[in-house]
Protein backbone atom coordinates (compact mmCIF):
# COMPACT_ATOMS: atom_id res chain seq x y z
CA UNK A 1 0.00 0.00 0.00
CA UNK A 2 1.13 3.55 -1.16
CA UNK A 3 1.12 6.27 1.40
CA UNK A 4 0.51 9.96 -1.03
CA UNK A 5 2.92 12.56 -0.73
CA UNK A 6 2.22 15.47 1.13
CA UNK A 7 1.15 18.30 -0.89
CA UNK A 8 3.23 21.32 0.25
CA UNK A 9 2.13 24.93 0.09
CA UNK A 10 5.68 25.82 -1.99
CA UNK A 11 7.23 24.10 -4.31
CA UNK A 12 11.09 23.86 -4.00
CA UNK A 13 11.66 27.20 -5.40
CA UNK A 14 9.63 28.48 -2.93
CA UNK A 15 6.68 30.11 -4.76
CA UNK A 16 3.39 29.28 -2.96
CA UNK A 17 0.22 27.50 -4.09
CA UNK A 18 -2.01 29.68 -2.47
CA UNK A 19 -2.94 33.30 -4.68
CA UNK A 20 -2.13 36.49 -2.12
CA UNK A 21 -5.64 38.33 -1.23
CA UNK A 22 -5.68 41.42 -2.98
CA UNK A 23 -7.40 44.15 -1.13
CA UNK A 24 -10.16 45.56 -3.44
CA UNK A 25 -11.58 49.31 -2.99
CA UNK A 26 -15.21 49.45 -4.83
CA UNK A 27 -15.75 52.79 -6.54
CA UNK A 28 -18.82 54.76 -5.73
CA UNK A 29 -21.88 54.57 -8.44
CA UNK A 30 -25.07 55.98 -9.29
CA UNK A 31 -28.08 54.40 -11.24
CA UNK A 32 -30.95 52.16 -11.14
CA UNK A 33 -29.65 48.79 -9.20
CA UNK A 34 -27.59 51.17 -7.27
CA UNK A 35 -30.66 52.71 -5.76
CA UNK A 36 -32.48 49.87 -5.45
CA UNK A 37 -30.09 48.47 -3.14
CA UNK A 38 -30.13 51.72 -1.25
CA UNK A 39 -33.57 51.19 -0.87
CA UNK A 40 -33.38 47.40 0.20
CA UNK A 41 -30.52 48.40 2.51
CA UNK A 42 -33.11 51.03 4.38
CA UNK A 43 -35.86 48.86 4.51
CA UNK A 44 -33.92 45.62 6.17
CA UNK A 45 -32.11 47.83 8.82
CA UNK A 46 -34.87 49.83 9.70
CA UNK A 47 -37.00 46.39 10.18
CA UNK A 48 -34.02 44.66 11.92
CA UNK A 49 -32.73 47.52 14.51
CA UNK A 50 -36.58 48.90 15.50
CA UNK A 51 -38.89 45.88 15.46
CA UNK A 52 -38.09 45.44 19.19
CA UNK A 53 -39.14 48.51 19.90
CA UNK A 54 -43.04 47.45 18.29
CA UNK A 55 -45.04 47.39 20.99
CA UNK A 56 -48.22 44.73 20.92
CA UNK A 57 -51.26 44.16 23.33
CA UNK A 58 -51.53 40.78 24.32
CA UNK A 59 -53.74 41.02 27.29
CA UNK A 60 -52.50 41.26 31.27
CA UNK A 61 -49.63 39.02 32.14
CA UNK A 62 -48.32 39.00 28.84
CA UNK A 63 -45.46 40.64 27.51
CA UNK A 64 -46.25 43.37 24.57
CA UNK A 65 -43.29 43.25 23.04
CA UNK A 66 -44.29 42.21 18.83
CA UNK A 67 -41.61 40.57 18.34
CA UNK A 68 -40.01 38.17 21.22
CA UNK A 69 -37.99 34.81 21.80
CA UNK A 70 -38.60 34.33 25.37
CA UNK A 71 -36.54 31.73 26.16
CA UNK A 72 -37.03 31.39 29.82
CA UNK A 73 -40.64 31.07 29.66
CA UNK A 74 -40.06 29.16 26.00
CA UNK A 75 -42.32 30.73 23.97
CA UNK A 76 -41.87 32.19 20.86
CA UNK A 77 -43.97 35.46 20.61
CA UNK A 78 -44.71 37.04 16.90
CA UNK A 79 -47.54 39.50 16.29
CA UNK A 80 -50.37 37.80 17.28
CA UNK A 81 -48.98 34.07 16.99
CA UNK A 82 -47.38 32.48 20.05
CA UNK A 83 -45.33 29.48 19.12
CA UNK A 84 -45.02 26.90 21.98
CA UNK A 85 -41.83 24.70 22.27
CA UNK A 86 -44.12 21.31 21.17
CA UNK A 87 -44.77 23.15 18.21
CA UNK A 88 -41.47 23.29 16.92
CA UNK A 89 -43.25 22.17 13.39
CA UNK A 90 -43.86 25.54 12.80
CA UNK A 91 -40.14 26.70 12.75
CA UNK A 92 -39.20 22.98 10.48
CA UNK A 93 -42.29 24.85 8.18
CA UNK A 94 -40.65 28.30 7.84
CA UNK A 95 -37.45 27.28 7.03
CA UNK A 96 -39.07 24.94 4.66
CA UNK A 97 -40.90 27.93 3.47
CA UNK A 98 -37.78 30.39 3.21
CA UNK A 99 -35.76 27.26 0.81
CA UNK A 100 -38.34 27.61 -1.18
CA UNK A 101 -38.38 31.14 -1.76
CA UNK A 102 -34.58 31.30 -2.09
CA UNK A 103 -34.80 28.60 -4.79
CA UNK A 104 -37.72 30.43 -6.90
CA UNK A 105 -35.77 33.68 -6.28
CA UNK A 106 -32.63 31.63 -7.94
CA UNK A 107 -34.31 29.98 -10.77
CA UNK A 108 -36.17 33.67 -11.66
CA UNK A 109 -33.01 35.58 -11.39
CA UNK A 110 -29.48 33.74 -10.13
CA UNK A 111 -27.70 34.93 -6.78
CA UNK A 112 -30.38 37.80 -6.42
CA UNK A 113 -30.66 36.79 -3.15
CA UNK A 114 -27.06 37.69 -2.59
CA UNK A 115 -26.57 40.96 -4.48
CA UNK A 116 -29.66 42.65 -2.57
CA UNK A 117 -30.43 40.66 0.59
CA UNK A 118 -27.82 39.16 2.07
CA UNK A 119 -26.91 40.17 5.39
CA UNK A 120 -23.61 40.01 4.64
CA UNK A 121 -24.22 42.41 1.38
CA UNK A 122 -26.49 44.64 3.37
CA UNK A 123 -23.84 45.48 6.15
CA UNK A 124 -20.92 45.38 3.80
CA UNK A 125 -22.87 47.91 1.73
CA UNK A 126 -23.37 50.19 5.16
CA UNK A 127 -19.71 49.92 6.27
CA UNK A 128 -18.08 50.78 2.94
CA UNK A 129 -20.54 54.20 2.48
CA UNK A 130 -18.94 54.76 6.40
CA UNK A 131 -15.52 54.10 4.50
CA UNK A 132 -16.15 56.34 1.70
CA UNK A 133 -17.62 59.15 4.06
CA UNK A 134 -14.10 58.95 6.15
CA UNK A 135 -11.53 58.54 3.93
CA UNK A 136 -12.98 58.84 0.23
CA UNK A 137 -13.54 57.14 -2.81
CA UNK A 138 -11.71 54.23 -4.51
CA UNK A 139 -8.78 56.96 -5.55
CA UNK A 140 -8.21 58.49 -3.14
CA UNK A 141 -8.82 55.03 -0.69
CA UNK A 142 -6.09 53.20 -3.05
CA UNK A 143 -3.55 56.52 -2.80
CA UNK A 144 -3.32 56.79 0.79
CA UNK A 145 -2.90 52.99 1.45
CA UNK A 146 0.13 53.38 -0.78
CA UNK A 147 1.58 56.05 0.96
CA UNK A 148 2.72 57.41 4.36
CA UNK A 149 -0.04 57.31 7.38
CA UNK A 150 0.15 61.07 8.07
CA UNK A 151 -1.63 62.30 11.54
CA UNK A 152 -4.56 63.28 9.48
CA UNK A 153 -5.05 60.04 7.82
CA UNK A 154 -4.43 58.15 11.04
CA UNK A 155 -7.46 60.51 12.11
CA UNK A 156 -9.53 59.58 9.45
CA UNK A 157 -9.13 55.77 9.80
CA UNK A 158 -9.44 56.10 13.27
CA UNK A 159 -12.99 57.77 12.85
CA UNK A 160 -13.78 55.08 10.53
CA UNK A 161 -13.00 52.04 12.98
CA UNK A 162 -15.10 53.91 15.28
CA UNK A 163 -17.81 54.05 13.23
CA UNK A 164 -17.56 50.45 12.27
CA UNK A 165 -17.35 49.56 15.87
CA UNK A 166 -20.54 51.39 16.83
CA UNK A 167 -22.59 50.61 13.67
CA UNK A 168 -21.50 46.55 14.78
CA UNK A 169 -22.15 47.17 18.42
CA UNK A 170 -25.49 48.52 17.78
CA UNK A 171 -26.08 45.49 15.27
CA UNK A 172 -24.99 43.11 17.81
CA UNK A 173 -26.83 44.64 20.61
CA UNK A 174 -30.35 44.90 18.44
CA UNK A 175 -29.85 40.96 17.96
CA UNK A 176 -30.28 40.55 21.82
CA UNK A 177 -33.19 42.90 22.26
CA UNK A 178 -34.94 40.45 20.20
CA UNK A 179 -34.70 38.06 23.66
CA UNK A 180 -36.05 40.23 26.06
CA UNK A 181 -37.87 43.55 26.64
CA UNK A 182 -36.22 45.92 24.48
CA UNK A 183 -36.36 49.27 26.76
CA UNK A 184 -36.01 47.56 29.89
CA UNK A 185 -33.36 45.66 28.47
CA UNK A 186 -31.79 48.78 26.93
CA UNK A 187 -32.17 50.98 30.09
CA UNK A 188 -30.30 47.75 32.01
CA UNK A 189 -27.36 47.95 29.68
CA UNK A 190 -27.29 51.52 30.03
CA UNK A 191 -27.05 51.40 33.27
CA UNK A 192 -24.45 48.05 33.75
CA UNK A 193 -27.38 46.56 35.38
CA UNK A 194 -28.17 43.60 32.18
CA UNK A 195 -27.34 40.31 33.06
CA UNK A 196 -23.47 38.94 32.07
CA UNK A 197 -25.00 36.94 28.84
CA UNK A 198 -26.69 40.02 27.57
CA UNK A 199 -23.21 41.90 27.68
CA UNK A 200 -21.45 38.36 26.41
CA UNK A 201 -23.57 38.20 23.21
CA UNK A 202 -23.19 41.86 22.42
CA UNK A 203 -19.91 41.86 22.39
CA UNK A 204 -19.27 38.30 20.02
CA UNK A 205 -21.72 39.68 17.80
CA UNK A 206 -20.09 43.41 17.60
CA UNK A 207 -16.92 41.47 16.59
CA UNK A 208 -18.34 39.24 14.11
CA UNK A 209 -20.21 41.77 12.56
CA UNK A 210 -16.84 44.06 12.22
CA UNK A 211 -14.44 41.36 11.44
CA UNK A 212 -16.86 40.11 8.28
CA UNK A 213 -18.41 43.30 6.69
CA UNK A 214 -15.19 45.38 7.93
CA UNK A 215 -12.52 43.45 6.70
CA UNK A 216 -13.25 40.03 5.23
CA UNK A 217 -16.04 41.04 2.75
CA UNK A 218 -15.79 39.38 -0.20
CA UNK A 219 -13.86 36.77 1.22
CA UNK A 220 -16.90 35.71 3.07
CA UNK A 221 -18.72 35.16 -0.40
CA UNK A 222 -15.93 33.37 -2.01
CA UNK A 223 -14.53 30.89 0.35
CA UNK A 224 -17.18 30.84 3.60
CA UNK A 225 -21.03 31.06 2.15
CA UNK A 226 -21.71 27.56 0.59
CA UNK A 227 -24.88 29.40 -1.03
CA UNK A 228 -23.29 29.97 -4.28
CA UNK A 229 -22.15 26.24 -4.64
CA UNK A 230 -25.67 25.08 -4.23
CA UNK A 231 -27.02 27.70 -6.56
CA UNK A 232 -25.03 26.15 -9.43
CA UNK A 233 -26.94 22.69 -8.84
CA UNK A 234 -30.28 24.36 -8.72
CA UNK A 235 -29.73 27.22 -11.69
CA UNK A 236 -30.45 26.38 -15.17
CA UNK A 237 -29.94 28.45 -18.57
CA UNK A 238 -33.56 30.47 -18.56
CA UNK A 239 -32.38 32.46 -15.05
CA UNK A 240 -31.52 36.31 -15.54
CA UNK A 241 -27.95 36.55 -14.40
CA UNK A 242 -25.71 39.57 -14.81
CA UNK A 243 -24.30 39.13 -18.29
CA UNK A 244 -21.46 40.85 -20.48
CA UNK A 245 -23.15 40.81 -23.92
CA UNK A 246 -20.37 39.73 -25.71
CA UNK A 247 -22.39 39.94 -29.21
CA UNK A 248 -22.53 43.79 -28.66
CA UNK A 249 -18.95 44.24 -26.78
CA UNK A 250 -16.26 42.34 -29.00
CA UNK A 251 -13.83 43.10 -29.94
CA UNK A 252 -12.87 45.50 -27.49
CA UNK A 253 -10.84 48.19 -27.58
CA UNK A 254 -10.84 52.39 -26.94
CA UNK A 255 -13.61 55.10 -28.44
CA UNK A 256 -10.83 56.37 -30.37
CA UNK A 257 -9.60 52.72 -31.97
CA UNK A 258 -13.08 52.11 -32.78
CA UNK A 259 -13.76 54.60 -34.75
CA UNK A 260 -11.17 54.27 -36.49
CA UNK A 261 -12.02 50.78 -36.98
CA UNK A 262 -15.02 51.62 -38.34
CA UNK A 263 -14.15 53.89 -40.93
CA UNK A 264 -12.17 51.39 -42.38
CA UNK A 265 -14.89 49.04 -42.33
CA UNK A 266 -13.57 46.64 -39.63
CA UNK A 267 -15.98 45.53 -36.72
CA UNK A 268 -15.47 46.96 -33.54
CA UNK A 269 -18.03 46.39 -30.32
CA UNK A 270 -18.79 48.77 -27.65
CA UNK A 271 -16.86 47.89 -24.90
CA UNK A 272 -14.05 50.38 -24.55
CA UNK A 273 -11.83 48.14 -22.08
CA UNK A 274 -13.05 51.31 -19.45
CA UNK A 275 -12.43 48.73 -16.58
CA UNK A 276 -15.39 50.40 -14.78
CA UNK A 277 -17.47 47.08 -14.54
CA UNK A 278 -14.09 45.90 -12.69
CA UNK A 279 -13.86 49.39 -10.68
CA UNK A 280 -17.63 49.10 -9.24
CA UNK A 281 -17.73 45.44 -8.28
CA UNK A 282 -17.72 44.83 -4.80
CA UNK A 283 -15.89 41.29 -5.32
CA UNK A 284 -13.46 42.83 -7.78
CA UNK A 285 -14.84 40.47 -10.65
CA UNK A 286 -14.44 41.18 -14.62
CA UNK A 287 -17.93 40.19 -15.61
CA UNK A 288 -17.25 39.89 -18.81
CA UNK A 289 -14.62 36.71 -18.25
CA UNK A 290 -17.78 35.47 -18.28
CA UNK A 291 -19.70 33.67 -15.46
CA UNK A 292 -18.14 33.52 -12.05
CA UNK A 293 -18.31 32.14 -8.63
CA UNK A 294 -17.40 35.79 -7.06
CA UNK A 295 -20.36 37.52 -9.05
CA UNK A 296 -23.26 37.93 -6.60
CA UNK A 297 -25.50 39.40 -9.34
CA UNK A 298 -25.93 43.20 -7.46
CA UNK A 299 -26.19 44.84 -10.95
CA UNK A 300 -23.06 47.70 -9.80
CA UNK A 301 -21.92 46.48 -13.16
CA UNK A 302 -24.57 47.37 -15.23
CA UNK A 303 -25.07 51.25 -13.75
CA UNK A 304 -21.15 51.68 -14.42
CA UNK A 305 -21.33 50.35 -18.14
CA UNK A 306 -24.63 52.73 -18.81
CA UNK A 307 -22.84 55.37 -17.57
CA UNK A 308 -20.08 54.74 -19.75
CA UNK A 309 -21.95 54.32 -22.87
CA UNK A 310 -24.36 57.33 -21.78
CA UNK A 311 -21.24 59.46 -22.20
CA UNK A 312 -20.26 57.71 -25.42
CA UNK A 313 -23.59 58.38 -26.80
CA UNK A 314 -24.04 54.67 -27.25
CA UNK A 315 -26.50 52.41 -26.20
CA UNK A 316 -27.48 50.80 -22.54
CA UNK A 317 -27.54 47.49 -21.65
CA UNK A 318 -24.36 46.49 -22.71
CA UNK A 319 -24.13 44.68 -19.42
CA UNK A 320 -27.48 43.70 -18.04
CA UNK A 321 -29.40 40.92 -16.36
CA UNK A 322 -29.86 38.24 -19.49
CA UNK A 323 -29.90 34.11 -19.69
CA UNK A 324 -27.75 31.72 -21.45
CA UNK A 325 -29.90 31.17 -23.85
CA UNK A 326 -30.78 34.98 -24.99
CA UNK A 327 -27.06 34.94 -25.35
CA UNK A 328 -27.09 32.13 -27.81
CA UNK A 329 -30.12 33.76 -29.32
CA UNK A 330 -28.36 36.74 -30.22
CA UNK A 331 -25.50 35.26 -31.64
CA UNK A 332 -27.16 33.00 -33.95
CA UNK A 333 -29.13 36.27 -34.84
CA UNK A 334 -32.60 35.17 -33.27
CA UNK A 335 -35.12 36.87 -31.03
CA UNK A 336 -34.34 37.13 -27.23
CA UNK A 337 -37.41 36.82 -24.53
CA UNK A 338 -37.39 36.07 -20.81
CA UNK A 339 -39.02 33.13 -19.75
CA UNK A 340 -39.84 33.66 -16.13
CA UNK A 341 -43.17 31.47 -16.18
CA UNK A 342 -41.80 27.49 -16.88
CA UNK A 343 -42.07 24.25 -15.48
CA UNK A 344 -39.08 24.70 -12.34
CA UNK A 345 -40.05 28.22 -11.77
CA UNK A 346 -44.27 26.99 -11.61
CA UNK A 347 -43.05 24.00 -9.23
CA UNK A 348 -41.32 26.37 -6.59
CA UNK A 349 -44.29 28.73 -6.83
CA UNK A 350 -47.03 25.60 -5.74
CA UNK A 351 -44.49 24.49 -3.20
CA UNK A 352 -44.30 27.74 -1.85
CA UNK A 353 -48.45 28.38 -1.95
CA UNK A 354 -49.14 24.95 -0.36
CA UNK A 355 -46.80 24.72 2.25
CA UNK A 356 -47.89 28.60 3.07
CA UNK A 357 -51.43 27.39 2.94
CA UNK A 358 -50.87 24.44 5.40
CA UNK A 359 -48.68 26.88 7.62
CA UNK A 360 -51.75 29.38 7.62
CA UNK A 361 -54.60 26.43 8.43
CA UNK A 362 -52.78 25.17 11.20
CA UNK A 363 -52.11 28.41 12.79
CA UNK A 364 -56.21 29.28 12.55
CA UNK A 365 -57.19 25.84 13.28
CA UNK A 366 -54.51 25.22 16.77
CA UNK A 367 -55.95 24.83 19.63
CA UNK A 368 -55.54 27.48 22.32
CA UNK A 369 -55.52 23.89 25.14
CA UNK A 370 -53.83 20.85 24.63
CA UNK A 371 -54.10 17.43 26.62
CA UNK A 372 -51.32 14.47 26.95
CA UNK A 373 -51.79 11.39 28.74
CA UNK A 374 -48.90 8.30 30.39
CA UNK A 375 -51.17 5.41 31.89
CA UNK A 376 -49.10 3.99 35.14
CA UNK A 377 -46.80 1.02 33.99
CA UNK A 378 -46.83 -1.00 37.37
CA UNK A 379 -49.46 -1.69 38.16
CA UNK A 380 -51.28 -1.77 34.70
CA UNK A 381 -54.50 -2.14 36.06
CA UNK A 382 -55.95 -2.66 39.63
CA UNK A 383 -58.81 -5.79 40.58
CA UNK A 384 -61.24 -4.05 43.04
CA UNK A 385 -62.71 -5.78 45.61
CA UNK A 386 -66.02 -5.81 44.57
CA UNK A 387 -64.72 -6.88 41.04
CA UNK A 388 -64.42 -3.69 39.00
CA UNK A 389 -61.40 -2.52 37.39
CA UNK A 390 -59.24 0.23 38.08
CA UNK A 391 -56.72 2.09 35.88
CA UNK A 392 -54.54 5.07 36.81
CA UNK A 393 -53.04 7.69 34.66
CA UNK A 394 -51.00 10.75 34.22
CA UNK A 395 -52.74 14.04 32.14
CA UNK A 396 -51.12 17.22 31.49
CA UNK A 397 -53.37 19.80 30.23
CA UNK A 398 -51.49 23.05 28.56
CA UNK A 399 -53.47 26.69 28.36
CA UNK A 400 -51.86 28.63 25.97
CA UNK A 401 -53.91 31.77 27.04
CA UNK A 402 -52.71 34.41 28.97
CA UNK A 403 -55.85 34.07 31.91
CA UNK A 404 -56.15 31.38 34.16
CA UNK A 405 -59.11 28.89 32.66
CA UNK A 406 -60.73 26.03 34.30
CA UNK A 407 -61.28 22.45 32.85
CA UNK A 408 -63.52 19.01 33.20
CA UNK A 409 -62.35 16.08 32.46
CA UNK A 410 -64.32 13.49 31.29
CA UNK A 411 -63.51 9.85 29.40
CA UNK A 412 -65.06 8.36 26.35
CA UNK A 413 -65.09 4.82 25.04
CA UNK A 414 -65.79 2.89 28.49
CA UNK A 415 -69.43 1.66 30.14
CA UNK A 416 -70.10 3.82 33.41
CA UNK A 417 -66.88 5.00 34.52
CA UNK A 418 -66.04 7.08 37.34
CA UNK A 419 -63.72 9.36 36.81
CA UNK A 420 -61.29 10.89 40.15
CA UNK A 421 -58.94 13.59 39.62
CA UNK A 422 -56.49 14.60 42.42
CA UNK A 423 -56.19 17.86 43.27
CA UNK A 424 -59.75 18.80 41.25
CA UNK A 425 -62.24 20.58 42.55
CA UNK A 426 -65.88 18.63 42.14
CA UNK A 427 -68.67 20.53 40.70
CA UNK A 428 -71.81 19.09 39.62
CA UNK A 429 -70.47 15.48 38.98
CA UNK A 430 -67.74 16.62 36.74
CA UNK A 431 -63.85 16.97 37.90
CA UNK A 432 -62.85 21.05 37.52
CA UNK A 433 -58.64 21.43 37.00
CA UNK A 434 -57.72 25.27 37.63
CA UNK A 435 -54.94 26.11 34.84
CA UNK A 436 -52.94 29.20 35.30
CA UNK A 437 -52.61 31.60 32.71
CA UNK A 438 -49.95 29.89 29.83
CA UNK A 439 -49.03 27.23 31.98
CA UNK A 440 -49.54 23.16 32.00
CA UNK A 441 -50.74 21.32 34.64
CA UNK A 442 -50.40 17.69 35.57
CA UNK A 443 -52.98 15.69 37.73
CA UNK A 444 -53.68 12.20 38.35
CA UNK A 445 -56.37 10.29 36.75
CA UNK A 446 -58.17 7.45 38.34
CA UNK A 447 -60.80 5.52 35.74
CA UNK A 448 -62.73 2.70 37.40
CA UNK A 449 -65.37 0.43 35.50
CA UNK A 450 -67.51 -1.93 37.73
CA UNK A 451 -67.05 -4.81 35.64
CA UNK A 452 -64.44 -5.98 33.15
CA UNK A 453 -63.99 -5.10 29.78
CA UNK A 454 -63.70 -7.51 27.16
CA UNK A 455 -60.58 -6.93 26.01
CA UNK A 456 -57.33 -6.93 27.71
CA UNK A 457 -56.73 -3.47 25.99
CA UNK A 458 -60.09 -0.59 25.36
CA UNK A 459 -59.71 2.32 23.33
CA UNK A 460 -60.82 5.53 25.51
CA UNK A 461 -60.42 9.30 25.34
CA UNK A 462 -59.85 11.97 27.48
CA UNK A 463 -61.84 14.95 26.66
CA UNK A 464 -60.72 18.34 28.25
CA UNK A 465 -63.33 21.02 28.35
CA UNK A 466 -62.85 25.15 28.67
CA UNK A 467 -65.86 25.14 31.18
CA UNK A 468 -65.74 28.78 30.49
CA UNK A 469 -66.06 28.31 26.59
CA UNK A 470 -66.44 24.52 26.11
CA UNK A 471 -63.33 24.31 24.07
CA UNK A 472 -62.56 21.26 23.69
CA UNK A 473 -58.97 18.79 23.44
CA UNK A 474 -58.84 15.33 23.27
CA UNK A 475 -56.49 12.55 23.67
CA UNK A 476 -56.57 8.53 23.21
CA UNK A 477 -54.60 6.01 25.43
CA UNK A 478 -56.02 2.73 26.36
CA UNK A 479 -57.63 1.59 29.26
CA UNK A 480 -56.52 -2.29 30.69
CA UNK A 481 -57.97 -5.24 32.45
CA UNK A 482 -57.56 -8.94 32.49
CA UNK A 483 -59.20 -9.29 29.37
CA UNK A 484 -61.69 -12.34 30.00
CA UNK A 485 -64.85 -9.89 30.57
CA UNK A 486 -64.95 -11.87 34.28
């Protein structure tokens, strides 16, 4: 058996394997997709750092925050849906849900996702307009790194890591209002009076937050995300991706060359090698090498090429969002259309409406009670004395409202039973459980029949009922006996 030799990272005259990172400085741009991130940017941020602070009624004893993951209590508070830990299903459902989306959004229009949405994207976006703001644009950015840090540029990239730090505390410290009462929480941290965890989490998160969209960037959508690995699998040649449209473009080479070209009647495409597609990209990718892993489809390209050919008095679009096969329309001199209605695009869209519509008939058709049952092990069942048959059991009844309610329990599926519950209060024949407001309560159950059933093993089931409202849950376990009927 061979052993295979170690791979080193330099060969023997020393030059590494590994390709040095190159620091990239994205240029500034206006124009449509530019905005529209702007826009997107505004939007998520404003919903992420405020929608603690949304206040909603729930009724007395409950908290009113909207928006809450109350882990000591384990609940799971949203609006007007409160998510119980047994009902995890709902969480499987939503991320279910979410896949789905992501995959439609891929198959309609690539790493979309990723260019507008991204967390990652978003912040990046936020810390390099902090960058420009503080030190300048990609010039000016690229000129002082290569020379001499002067007292006023230390001042200037001092201000900047400041900013950066706050802009990832805050981030970091909106993340943990999400677990607790935002403005008591806030006024507790204020005042060094939050609990260690609170301060713990802040400070991981303000770290993260400045190490990835500070510094690593792009690195985190090259090497870390798996996202763009998986879209590959799931893309396929009728998705809108950001494309170079070579037809139009080649060959490339200056205004001044072209025209020249021209006039002598040789062909000449509008790309003027202006390296502003390159300039713009916040992964420092040449689109038009064609498609690429670092590309996450933002559309910077395209506003820097319009304005390019704007000035050039050419037309737009010479990089825009297009599919493989417009692209091999065009070149065999056909008619281009999008195809965003076909059979992957339909599939993701049912998905997406059924598993929405399951999610949605669940949540209106829960149960605001619930009922489990555990029937005693040893002894199974109990031979009274004058012949009936006894069996014992555990119930738990859950109210998932925020006042106290009252129950009876009553069993189904037996002949004259008597039902005793410990720690009940009898009313009118029936066994009354007081439940505290979103708690669970366990009692025990004693079922006695005066004679035998015929089976070793009877079907019965526990009905709980709201004696307020006369909701109802139910519950089957099995009730024992010796199983000759004697």
């Amino acid at each position: 058996m061979t052993v295979p030799a170690q791979i080193d990272p330099a060969d023997d005259s020393g030059q590494s394997f590994y390709e040095k990172h190159k620091k990239i400085y994205p240029q500034s741009v206006h124009g449509t997709f530019r905005r529209i991130k702007w826009i997107v940017l505004i939007v998520t941020l404003g919903i992420y750092y405020f929608t603690p602070f949304i206040r909603w009624d729930r009724g007395p004893g409950a908290p009113d925050q909207a928006v809450l993951i109350d882990l000591p209590a384990r609940r799971f508070y949203f609006f007007f849906i409160e998510i119980w830990p047994q009902e995890i299903y709902y969480l499987t459902g939503l991320l279910i849900l979410a896949a789905l989306v992501l995959f439609l959004m891929n198959a309609v229009a690539g790493r979309v996702w990723c260019g507008y949405l991204c967390p990652q994207t978003v912040w990046t976006d936020l810390f390099l307009l902090i960058e420009r703001w503080t030190e300048g644009d990609r010039r000016e950015r690229m000129h002082n790194d290569a020379g001499k840090l002067t007292p006023q540029l230390a001042a200037r990239k001092t201000l900047k890591h400041f900013l950066w730090l706050m802009t990832a505390w805050w981030t970091g410290g909106a993340w943990v209002l999400y677990f607790s009462d935002a403005p008591t929480l806030v006024h507790d941290l204020a005042t060094l009076q939050a609990p260690f965890i609170a301060y713990l989490w802040i400070g991981i998160l303000t770290f993260t937050t400045y190490a990835l969209a500070g510094h690593m960037r792009e690195q985190v959508c090259l090497y870390m995300c798996p996202w763009p690995r998986i879209q590959a699998a799931l893309t396929d040649e009728y998705a809108l991706n950001v494309t170079y449209r070579l037809d139009r473009g080649e060959p490339r080479m200056s205004a001044k060359k072209a025209t020249a070209a021209l006039a002598r009647g040789e062909p000449a495409g509008d790309c003027v090698d202006c390296h502003q597609c390159v300039a713009v990209c916040p992964t420092g990718v040449d689109i038009r090498e064609g498609p690429n892993l670092g590309c996450i489809q933002c559309g910077l390209c395209i506003d820097a090429c319009d304005t390019v050919m704007e000035r050039l008095d050419r037309p737009t679009r010479l990089i825009a969002y297009d599919t493989d096969i417009n692209i091999g329309e065009r070149l065999a001199g056909k008619s281009t259309m999008a195809r965003i209605v076909r059979p992957r695009t339909l599939l993701y869209s049912a998905l997406i409406l059924i598993v929405g519509a399951v999610m949605a008939w669940s949540l209106s058709a829960r149960s605001i009670s619930s009922v489990n049952v555990i029937h005693d092990r040893n002894p199974e069942y109990v031979v009274l004395s004058d012949g009936g048959i006894r069996n014992a059991y555990t119930v738990r009844i859950l109210n998932k409202r925020t006042t106290p309610r009252t129950f009876a329990i009553s069993v189904d599926g037996l002949t004259d039973p008597v039902v005793e519950v410990t720690a009940a209060n009898p009313a009118d024949g029936e066994q009354i459980v007081p439940v505290g407001a979103d708690q669970t309560r366990e009692v025990r159950v004693i079922v006695s029949v005066p004679e035998p059933p015929a089976a070793a093993s009877v079907p019965v089931t526990f009905v709980v009922t709201d004696t307020a409202d006369g909701e109802t849950a139910t519950v089957t376990d099995n009730f024992r006996g010796p199983g000759d009927g004697t």
